[in-house]
C-alpha atoms as a PDB file:
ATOM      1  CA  UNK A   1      25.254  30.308 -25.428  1.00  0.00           C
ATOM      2  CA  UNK A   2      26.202  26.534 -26.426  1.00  0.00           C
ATOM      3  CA  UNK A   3      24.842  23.708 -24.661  1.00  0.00           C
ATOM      4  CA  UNK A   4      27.224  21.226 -23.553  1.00  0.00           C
ATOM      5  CA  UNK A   5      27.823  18.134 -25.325  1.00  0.00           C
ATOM      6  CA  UNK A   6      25.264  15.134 -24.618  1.00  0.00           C
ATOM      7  CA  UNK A   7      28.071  13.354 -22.850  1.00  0.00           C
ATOM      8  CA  UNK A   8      28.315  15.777 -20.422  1.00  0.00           C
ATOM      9  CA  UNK A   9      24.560  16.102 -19.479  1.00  0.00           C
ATOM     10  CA  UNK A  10      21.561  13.498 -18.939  1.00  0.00           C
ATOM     11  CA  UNK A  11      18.051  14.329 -19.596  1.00  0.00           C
ATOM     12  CA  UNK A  12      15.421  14.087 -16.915  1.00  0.00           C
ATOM     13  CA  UNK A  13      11.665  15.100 -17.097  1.00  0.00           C
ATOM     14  CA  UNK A  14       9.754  16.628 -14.465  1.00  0.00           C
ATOM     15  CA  UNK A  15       7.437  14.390 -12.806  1.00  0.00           C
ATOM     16  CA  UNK A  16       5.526  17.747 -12.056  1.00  0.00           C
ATOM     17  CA  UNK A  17       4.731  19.625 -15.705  1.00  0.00           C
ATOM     18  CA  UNK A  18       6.716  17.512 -17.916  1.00  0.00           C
ATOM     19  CA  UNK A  19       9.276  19.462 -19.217  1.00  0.00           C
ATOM     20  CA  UNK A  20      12.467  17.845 -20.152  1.00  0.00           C
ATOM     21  CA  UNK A  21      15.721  19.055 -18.200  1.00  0.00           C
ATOM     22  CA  UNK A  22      19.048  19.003 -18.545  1.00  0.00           C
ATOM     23  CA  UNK A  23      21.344  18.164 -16.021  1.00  0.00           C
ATOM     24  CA  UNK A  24      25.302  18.305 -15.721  1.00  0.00           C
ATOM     25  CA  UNK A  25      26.812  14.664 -14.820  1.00  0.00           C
ATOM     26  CA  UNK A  26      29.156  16.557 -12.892  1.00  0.00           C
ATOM     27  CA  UNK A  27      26.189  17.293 -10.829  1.00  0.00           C
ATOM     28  CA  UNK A  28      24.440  15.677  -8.215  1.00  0.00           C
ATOM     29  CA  UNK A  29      20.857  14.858  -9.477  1.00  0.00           C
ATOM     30  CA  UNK A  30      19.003  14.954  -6.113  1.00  0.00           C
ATOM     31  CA  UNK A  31      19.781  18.952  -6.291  1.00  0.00           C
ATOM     32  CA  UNK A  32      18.149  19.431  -9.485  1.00  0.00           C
ATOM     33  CA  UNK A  33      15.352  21.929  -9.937  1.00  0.00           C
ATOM     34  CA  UNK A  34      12.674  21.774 -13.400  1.00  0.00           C
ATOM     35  CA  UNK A  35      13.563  25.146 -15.115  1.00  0.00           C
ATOM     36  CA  UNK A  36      10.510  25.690 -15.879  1.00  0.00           C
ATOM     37  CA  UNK A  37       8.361  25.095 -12.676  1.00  0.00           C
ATOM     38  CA  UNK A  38      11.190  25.058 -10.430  1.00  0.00           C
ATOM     39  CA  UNK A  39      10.104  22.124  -8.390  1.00  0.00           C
ATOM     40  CA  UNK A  40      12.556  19.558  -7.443  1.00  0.00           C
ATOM     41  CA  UNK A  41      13.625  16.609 -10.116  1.00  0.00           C
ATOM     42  CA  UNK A  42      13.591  14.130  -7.623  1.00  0.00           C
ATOM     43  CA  UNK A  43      11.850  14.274  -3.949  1.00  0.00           C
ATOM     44  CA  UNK A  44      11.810  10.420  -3.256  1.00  0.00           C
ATOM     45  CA  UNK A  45       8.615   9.619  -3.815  1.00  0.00           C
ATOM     46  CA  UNK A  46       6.861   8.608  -7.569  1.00  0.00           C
ATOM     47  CA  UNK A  47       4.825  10.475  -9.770  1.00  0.00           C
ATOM     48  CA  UNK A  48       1.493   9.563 -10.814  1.00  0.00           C
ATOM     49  CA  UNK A  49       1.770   8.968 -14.312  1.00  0.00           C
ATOM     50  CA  UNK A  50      -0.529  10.276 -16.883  1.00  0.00           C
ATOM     51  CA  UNK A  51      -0.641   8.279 -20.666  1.00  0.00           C
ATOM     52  CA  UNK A  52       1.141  11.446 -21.625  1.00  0.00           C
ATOM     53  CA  UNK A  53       3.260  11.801 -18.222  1.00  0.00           C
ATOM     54  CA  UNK A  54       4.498   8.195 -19.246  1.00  0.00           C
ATOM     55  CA  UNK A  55       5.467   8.483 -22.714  1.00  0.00           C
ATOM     56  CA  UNK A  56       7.558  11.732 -22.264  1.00  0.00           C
ATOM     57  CA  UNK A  57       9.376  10.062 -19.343  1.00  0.00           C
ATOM     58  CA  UNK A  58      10.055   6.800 -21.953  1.00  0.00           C
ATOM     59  CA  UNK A  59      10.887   8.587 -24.751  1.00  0.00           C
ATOM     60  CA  UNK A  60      13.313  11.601 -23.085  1.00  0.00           C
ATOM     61  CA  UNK A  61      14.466  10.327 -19.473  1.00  0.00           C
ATOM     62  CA  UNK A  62      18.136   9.458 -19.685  1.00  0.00           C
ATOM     63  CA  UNK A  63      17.808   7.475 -16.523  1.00  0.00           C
ATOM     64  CA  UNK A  64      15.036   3.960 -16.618  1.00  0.00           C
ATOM     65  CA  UNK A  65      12.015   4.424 -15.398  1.00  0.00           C
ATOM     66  CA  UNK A  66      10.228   1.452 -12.830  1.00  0.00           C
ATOM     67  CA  UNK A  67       6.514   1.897 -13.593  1.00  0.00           C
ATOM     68  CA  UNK A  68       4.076   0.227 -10.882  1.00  0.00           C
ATOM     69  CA  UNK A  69       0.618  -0.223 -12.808  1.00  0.00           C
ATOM     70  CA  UNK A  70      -2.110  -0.767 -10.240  1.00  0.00           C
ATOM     71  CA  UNK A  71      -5.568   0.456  -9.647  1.00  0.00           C
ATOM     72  CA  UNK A  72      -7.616   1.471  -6.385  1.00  0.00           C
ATOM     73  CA  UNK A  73      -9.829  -1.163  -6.020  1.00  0.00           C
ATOM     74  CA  UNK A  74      -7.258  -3.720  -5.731  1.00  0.00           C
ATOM     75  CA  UNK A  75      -5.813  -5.197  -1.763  1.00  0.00           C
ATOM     76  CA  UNK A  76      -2.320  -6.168  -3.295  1.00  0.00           C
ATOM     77  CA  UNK A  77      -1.950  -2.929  -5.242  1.00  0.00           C
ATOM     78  CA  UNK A  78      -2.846  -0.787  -2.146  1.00  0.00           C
ATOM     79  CA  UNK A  79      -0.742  -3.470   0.272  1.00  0.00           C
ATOM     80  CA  UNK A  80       2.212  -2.516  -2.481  1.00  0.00           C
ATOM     81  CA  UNK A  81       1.701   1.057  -2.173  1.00  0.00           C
ATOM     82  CA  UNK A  82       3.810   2.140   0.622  1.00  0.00           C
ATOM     83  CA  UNK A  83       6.407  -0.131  -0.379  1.00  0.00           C
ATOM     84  CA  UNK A  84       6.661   1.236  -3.683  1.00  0.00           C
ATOM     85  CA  UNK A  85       6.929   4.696  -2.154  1.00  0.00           C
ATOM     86  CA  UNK A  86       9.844   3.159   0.129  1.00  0.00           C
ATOM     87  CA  UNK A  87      11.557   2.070  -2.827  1.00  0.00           C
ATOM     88  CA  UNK A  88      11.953   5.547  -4.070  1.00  0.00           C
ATOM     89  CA  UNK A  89      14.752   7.047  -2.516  1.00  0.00           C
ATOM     90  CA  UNK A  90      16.556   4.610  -2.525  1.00  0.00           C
ATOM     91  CA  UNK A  91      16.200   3.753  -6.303  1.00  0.00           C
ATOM     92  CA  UNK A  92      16.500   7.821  -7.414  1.00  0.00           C
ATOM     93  CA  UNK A  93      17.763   9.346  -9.022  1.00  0.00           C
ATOM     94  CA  UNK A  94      19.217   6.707 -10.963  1.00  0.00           C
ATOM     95  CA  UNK A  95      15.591   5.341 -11.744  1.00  0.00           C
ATOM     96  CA  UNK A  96      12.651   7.136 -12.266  1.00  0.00           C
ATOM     97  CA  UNK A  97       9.515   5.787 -10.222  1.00  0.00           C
ATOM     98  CA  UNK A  98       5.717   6.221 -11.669  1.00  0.00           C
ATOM     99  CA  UNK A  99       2.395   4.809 -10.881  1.00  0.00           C
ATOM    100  CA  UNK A 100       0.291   4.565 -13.285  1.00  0.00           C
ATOM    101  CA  UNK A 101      -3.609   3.642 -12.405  1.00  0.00           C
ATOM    102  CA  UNK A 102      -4.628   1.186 -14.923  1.00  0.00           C
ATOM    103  CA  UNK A 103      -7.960   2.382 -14.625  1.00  0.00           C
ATOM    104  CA  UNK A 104      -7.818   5.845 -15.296  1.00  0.00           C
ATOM    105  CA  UNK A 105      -5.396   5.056 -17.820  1.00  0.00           C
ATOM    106  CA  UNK A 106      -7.074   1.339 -19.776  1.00  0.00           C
ATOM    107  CA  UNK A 107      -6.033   2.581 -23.028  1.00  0.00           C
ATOM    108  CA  UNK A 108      -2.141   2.358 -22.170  1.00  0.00           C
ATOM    109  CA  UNK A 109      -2.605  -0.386 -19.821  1.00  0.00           C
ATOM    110  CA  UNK A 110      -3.811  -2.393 -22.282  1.00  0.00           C
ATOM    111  CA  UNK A 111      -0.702  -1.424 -24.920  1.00  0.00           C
ATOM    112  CA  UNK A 112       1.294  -2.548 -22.339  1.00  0.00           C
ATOM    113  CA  UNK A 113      -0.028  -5.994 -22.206  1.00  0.00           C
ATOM    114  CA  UNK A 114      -1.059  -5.394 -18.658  1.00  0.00           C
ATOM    115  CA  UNK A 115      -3.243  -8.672 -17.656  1.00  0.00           C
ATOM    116  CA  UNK A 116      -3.058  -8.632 -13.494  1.00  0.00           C
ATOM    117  CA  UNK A 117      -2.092  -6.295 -11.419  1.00  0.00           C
ATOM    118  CA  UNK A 118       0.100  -4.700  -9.618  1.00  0.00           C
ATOM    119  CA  UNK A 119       2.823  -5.128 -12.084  1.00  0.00           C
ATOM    120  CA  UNK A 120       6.138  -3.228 -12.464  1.00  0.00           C
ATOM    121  CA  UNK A 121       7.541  -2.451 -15.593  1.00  0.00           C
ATOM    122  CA  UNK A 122      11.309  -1.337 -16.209  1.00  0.00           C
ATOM    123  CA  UNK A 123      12.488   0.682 -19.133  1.00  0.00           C
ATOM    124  CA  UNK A 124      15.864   1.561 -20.523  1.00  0.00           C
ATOM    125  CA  UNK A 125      16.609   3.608 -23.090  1.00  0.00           C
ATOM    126  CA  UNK A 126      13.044   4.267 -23.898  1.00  0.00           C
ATOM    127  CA  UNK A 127      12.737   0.035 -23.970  1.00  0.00           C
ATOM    128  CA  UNK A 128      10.923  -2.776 -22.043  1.00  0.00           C
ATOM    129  CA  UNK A 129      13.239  -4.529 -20.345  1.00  0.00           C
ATOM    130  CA  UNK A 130      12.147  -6.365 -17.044  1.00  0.00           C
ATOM    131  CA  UNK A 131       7.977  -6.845 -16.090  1.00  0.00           C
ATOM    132  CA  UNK A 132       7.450  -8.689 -12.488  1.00  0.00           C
ATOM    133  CA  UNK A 133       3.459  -9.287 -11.072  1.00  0.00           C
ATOM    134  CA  UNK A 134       2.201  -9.440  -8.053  1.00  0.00           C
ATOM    135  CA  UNK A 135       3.044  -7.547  -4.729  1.00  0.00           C
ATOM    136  CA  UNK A 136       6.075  -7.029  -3.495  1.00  0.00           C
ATOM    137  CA  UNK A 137       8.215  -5.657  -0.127  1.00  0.00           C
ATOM    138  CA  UNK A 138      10.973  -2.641  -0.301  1.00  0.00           C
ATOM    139  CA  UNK A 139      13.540  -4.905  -0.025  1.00  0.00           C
ATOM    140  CA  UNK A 140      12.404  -7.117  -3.201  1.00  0.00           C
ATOM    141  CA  UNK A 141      11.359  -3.832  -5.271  1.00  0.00           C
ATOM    142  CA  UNK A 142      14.870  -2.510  -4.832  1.00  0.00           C
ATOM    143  CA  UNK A 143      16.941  -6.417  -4.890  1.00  0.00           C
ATOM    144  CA  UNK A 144      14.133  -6.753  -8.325  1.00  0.00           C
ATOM    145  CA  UNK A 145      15.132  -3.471 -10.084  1.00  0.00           C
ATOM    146  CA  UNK A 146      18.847  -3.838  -9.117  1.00  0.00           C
ATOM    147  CA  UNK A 147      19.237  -7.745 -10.311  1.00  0.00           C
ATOM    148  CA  UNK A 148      17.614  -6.118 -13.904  1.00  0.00           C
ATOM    149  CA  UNK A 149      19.705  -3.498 -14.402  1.00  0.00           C
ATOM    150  CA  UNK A 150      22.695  -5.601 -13.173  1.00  0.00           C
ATOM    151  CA  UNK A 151      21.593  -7.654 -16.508  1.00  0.00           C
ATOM    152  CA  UNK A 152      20.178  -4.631 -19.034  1.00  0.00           C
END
């Protein structure tokens, strides 16, 4: 069986095992299942992000991905938290969300250049494009990642 042609599908990866999946544009996202664990796509909240986790969502998510890098210890990363988590369905499935703990991840954290924290980082096309520090509300998480893709 042929696939279809890449203009036809997007490429999402599980935020559960990681596998890349196809879905039809034709389709609405939010009903996507992984074919391979069969656990929804998308379920409005973000995945915990692995240094692995991350990379495969850069490098093979069709969609951009809005990383919020923040570790347990810190009162503005855990006052964040919820908001982050509010942000999420109403940002997917056009945007991926992931948190990635800077401690349990230093080695990528400090690729990325992270110096304070919480900071959100957007990617497009597997790129950098937007990085905003310090805590923020629902309402400027979602204004924030709209305004950047408005521009990207």
């Amino acid at each position: 069986m042929m696939s279809a042609p890449a203009s036809t599908e997007r490429l999402t990866v599980c935020p559960h095992c990681a596998a890349v999946n196809r879905l039809p544009k034709d389709k609405p996202a939010t009903e996507g299942r992984c074919g391979q664990c069969h656990q929804a796509l998308f379920d409005g909240h973000p995945a915990e992000a692995t240094t692995a986790a991350f990379e495969r969502q850069i490098a093979r998510s069709s969609q951009p991905v809005l990383v919020d890098v923040w570790a347990p210890w810190c009162g503005p990363c855990r006052m964040m938290g919820p908001a982050f988590a509010a942000a999420a369905p109403r940002l997917e499935p056009a945007i991926r969300l992931l948190k990635l703990n800077s401690d349990a991840e230093p080695e990528l954290s400090t690729r990325l250049g992270i110096r304070s924290i919480p900071t959100m980082l957007l990617f497009v096309g597997g790129k950098r494009v937007a990085q905003v520090s310090g805590a923020m509300r629902t309402e400027q998480i979602v204004s924030w990642v709209r305004q950047e893709m408005a521009g990207a």
